[in-house]
PDB file of N, CA and C in Angstrom:
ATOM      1  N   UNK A   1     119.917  91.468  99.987  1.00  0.00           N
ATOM      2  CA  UNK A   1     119.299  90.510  99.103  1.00  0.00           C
ATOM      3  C   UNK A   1     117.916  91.022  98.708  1.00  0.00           C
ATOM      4  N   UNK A   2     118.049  90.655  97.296  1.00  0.00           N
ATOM      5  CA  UNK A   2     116.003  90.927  96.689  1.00  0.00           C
ATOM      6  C   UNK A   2     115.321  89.717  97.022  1.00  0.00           C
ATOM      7  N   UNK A   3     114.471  89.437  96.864  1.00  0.00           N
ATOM      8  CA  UNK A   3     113.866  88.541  96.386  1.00  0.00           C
ATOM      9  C   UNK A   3     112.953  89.067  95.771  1.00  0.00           C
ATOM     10  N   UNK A   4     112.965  88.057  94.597  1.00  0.00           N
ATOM     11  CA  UNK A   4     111.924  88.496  93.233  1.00  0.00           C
ATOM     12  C   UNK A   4     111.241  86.879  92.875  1.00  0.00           C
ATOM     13  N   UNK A   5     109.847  87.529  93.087  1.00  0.00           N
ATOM     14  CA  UNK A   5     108.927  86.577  92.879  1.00  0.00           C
ATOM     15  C   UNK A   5     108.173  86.755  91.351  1.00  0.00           C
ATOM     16  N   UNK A   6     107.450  85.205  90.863  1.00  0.00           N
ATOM     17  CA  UNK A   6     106.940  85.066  89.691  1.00  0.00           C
ATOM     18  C   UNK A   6     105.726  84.779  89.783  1.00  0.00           C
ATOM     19  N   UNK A   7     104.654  85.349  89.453  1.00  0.00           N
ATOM     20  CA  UNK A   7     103.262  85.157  89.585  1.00  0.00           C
ATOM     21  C   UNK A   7     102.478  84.344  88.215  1.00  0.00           C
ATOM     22  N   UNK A   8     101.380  83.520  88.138  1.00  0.00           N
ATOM     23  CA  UNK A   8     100.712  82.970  86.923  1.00  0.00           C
ATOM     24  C   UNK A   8     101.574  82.251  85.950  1.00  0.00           C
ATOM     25  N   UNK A   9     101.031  82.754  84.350  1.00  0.00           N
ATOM     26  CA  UNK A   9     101.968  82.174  83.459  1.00  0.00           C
ATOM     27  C   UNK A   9     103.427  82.370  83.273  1.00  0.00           C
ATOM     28  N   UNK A  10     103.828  84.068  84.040  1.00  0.00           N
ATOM     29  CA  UNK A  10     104.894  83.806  84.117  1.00  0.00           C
ATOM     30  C   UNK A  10     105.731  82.992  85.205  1.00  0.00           C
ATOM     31  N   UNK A  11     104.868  82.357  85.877  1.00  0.00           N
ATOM     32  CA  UNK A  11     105.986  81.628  87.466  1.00  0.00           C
ATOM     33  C   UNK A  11     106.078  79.941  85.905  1.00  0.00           C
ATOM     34  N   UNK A  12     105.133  80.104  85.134  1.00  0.00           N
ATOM     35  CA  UNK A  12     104.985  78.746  84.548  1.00  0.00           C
ATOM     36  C   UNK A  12     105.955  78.814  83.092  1.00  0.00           C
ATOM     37  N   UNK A  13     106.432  79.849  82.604  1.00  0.00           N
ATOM     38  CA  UNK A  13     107.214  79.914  81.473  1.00  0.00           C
ATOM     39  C   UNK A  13     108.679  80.536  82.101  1.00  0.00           C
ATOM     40  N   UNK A  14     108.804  80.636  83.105  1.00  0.00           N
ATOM     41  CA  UNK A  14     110.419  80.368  83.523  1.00  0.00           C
ATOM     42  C   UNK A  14     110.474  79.116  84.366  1.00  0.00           C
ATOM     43  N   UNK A  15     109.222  78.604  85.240  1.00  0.00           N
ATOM     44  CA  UNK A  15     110.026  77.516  85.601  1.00  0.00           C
ATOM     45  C   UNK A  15     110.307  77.104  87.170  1.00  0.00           C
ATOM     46  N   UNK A  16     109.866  78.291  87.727  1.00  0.00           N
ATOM     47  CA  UNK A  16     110.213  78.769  88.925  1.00  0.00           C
ATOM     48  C   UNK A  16     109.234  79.854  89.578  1.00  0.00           C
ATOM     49  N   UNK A  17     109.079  80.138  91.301  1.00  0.00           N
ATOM     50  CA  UNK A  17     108.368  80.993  91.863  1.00  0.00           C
ATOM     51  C   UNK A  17     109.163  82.099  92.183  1.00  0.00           C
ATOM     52  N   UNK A  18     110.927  82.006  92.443  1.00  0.00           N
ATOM     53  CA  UNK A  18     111.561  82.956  93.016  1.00  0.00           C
ATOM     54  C   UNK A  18     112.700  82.504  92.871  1.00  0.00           C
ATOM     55  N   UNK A  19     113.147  84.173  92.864  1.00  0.00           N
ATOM     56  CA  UNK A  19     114.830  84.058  92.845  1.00  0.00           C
ATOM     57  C   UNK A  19     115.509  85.173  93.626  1.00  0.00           C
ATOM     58  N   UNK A  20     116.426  85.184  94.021  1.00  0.00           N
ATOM     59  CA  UNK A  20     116.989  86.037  95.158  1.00  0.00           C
ATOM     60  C   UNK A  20     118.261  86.915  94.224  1.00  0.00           C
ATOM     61  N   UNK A  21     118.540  88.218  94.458  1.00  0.00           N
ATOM     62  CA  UNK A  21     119.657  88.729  93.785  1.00  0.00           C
ATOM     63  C   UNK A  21     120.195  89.537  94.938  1.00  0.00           C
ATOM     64  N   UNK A  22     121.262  88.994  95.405  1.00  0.00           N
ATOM     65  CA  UNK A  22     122.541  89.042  96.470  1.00  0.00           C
ATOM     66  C   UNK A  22     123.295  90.379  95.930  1.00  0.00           C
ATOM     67  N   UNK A  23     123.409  91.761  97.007  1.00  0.00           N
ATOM     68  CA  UNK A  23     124.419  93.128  96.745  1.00  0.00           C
ATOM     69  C   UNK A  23     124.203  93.846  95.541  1.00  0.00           C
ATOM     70  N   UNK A  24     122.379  93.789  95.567  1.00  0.00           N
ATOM     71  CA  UNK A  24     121.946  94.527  94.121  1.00  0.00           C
ATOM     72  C   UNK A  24     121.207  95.788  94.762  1.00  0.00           C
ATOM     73  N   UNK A  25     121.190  96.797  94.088  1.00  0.00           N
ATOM     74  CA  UNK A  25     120.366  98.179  94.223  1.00  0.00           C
ATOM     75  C   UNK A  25     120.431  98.172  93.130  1.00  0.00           C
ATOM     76  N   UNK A  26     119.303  99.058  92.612  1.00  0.00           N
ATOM     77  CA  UNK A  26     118.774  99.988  91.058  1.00  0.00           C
ATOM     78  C   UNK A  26     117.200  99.937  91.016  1.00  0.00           C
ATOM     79  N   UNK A  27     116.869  99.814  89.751  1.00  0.00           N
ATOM     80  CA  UNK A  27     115.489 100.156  89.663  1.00  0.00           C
ATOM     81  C   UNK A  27     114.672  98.622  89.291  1.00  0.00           C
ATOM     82  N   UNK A  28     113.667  98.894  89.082  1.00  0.00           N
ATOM     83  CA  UNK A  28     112.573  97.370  88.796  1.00  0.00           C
ATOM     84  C   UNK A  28     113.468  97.483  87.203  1.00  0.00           C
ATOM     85  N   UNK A  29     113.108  98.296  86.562  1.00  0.00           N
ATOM     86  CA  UNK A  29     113.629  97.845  85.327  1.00  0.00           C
ATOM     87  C   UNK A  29     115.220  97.196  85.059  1.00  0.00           C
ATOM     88  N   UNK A  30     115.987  97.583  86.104  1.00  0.00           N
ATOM     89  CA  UNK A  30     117.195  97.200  86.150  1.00  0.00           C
ATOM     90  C   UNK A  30     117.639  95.775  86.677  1.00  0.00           C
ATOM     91  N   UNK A  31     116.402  95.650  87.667  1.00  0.00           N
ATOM     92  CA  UNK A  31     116.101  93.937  88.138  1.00  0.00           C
ATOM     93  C   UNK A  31     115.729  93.379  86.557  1.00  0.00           C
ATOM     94  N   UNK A  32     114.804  93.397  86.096  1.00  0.00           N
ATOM     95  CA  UNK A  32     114.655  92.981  85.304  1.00  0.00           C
ATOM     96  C   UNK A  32     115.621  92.699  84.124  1.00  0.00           C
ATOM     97  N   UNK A  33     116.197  93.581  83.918  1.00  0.00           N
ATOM     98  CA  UNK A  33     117.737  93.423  82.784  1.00  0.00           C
ATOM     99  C   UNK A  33     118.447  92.740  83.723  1.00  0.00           C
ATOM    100  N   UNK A  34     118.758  92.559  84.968  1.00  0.00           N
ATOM    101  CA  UNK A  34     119.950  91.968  85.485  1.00  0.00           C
ATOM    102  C   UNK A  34     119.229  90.175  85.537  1.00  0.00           C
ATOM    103  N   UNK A  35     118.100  90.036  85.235  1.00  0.00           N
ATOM    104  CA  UNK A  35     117.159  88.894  85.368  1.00  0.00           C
ATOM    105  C   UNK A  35     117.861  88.253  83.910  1.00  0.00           C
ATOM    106  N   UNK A  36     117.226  89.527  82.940  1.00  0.00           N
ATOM    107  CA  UNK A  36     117.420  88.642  81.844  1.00  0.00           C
ATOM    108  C   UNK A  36     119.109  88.496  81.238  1.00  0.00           C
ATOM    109  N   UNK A  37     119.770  88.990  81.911  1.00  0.00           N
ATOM    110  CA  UNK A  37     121.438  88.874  81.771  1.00  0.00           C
ATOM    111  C   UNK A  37     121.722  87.427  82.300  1.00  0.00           C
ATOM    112  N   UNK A  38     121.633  87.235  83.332  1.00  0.00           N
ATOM    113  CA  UNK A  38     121.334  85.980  84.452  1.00  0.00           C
ATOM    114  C   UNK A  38     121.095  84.660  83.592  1.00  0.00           C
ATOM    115  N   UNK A  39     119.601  85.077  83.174  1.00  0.00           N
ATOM    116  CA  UNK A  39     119.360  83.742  82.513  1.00  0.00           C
ATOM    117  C   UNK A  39     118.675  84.226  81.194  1.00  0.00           C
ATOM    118  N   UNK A  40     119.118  84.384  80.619  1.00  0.00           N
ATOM    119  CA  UNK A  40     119.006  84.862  78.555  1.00  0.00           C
ATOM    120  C   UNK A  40     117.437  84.210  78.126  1.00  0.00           C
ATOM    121  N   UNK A  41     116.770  82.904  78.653  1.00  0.00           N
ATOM    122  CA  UNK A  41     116.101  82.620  78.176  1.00  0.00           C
ATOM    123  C   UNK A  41     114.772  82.522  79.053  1.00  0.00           C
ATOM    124  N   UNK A  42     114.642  83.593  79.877  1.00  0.00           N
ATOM    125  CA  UNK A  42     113.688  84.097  80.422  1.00  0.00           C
ATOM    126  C   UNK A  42     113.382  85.730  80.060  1.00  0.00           C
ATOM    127  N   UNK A  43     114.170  86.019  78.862  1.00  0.00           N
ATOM    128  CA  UNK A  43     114.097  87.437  78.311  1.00  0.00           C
ATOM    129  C   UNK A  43     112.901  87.971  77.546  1.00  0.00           C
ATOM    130  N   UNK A  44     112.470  87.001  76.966  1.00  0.00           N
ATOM    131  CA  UNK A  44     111.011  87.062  76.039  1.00  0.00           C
ATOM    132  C   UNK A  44     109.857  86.982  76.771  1.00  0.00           C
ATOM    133  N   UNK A  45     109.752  86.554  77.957  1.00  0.00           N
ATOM    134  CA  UNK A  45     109.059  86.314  78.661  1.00  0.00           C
ATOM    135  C   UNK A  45     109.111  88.063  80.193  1.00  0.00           C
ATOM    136  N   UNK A  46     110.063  87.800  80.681  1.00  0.00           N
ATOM    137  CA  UNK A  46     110.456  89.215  81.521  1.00  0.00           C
ATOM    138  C   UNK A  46     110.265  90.591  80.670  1.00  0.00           C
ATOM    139  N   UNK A  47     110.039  90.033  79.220  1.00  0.00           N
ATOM    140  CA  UNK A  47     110.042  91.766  78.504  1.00  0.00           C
ATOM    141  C   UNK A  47     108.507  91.847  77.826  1.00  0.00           C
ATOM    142  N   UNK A  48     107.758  91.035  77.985  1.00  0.00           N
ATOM    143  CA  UNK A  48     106.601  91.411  77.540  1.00  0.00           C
ATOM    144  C   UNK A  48     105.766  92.729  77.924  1.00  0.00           C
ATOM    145  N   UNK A  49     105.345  93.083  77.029  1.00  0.00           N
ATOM    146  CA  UNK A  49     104.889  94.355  77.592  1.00  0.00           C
ATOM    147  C   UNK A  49     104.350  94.467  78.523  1.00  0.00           C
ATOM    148  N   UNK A  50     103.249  93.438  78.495  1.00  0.00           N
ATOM    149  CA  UNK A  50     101.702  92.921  79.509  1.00  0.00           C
ATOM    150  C   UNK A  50     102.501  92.930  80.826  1.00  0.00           C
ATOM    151  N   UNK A  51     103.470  92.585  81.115  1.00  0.00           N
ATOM    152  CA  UNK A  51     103.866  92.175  82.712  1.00  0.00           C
ATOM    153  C   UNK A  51     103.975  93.618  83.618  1.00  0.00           C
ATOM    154  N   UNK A  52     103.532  93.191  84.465  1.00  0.00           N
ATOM    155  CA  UNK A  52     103.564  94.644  85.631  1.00  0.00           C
ATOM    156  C   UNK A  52     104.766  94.163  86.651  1.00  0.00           C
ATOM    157  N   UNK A  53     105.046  94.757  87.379  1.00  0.00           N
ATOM    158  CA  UNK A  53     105.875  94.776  88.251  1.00  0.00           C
ATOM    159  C   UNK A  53     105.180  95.399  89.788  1.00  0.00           C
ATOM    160  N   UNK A  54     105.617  95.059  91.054  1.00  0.00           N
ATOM    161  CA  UNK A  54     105.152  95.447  92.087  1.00  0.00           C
ATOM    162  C   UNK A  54     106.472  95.775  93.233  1.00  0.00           C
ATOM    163  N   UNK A  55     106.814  96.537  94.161  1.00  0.00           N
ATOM    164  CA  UNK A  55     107.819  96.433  94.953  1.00  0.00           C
ATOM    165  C   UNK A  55     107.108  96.188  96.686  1.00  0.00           C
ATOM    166  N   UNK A  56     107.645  95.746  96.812  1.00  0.00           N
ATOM    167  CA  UNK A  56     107.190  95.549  98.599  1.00  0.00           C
ATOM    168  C   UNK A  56     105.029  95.703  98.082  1.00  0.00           C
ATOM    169  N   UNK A  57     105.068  94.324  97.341  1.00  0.00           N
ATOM    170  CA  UNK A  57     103.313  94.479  97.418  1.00  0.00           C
ATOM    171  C   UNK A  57     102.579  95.585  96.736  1.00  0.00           C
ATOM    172  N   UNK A  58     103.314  97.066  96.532  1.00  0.00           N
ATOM    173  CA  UNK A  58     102.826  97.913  95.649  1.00  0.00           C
ATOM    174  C   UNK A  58     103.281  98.005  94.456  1.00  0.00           C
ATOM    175  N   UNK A  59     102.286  98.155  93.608  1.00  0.00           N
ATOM    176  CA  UNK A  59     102.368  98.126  91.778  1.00  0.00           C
ATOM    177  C   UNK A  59     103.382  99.279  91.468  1.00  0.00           C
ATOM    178  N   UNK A  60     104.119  98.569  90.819  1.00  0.00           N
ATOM    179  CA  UNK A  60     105.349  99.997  90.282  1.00  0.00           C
ATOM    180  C   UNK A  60     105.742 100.076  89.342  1.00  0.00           C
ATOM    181  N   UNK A  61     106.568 101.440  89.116  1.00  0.00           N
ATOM    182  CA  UNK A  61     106.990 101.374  87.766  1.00  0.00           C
ATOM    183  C   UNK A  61     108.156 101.137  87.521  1.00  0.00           C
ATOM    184  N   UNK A  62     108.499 101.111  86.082  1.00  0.00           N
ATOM    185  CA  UNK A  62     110.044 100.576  85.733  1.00  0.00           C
ATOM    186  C   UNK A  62     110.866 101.426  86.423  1.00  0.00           C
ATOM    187  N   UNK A  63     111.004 102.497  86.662  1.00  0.00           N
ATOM    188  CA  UNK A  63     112.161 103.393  87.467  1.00  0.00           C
ATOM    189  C   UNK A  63     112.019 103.177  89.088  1.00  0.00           C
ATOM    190  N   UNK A  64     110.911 102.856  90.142  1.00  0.00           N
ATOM    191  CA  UNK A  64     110.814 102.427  91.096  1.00  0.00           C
ATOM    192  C   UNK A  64     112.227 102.191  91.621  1.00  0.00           C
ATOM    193  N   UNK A  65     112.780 102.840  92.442  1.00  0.00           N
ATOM    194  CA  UNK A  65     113.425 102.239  93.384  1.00  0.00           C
ATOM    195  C   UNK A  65     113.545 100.727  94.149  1.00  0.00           C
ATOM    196  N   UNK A  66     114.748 100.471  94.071  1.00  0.00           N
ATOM    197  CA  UNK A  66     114.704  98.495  94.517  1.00  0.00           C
ATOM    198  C   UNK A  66     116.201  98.642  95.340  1.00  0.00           C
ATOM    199  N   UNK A  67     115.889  98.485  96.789  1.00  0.00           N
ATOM    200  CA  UNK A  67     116.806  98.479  97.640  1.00  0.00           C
ATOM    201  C   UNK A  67     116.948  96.816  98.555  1.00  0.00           C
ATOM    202  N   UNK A  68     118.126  96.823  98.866  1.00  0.00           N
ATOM    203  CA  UNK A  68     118.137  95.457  99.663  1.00  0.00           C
ATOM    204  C   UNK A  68     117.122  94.927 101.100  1.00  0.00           C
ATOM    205  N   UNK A  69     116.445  93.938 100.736  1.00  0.00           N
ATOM    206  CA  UNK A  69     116.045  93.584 101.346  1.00  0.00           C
ATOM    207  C   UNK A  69     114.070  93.717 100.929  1.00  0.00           C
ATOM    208  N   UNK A  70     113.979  94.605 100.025  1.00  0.00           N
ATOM    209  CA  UNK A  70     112.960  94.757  99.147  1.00  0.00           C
ATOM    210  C   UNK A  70     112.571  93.336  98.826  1.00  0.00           C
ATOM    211  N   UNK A  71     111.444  93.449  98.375  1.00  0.00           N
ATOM    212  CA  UNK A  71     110.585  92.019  97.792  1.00  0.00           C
ATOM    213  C   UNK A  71     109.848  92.610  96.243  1.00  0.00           C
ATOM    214  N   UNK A  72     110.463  92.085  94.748  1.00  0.00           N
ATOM    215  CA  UNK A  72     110.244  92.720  93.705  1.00  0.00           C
ATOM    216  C   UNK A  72     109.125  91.303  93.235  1.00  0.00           C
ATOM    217  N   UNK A  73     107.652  91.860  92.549  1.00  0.00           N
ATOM    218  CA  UNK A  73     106.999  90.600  91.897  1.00  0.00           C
ATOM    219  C   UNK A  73     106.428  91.161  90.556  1.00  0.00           C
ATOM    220  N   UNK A  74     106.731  90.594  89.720  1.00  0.00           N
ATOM    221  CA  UNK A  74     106.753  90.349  88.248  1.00  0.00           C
ATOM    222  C   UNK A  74     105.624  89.577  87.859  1.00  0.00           C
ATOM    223  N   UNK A  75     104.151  90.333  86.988  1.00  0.00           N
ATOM    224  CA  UNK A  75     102.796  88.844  87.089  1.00  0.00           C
ATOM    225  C   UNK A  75     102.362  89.719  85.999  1.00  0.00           C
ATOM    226  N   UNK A  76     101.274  88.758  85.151  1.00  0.00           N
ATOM    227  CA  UNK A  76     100.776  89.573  84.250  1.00  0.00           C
ATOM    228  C   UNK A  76      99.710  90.233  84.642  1.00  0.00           C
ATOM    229  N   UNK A  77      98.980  90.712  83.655  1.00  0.00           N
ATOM    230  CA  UNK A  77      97.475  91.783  83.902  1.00  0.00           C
ATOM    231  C   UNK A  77      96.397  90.828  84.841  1.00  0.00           C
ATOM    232  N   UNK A  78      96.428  90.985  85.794  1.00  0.00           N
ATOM    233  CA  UNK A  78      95.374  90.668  86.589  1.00  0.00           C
ATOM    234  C   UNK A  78      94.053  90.813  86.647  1.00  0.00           C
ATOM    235  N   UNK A  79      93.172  89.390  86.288  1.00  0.00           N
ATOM    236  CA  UNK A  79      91.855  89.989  85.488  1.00  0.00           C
ATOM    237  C   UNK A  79      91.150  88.822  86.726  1.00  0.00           C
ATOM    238  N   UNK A  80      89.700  89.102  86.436  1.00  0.00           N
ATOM    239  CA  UNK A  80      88.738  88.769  87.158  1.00  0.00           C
ATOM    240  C   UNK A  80      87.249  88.469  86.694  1.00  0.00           C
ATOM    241  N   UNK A  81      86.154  88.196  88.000  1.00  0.00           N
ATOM    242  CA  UNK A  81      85.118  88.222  86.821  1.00  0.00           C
ATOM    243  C   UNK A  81      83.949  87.896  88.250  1.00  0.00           C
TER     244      UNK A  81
END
């Protein structure tokens, strides 16, 4: 199992903090297409450019490796001040 978490505006424009994907391997980008297959109308939102991705807490990239039991989080540009 993944679990894939939603950070900021995006935990607030799908709706939800997390979702779990049961006998999955591939990449962050492939979570992400299997996200927006799942549920079609979280696609505009999961494909924005701005969104980063992180695996087990470290920032990653779309090809990143995503194995079971991994923790995948999806948030936008993280700003401060």
């Amino acid at each position: 199992m993944i679990q894939v978490l939603f950070f900021a505006r995006l935990r607030a424009e799908l709706g939800t903090a997390e979702h779990r994907l049961h006998g999955f391997s591939g990449s962050v980008e492939e979570v992400r297409a299997q996200l927006c297959t799942l549920f079609p109308d979280w696609r505009a939102a999961l494909q924005s450019a701005d969104i980063q991705a992180a695996v087990n807490r470290e920032i990653a990239a779309s090809s990143t490796p995503v194995r079971d039991g991994d923790e995948v989080a999806f948030f936008p540009p993280v700003t401060g001040g």
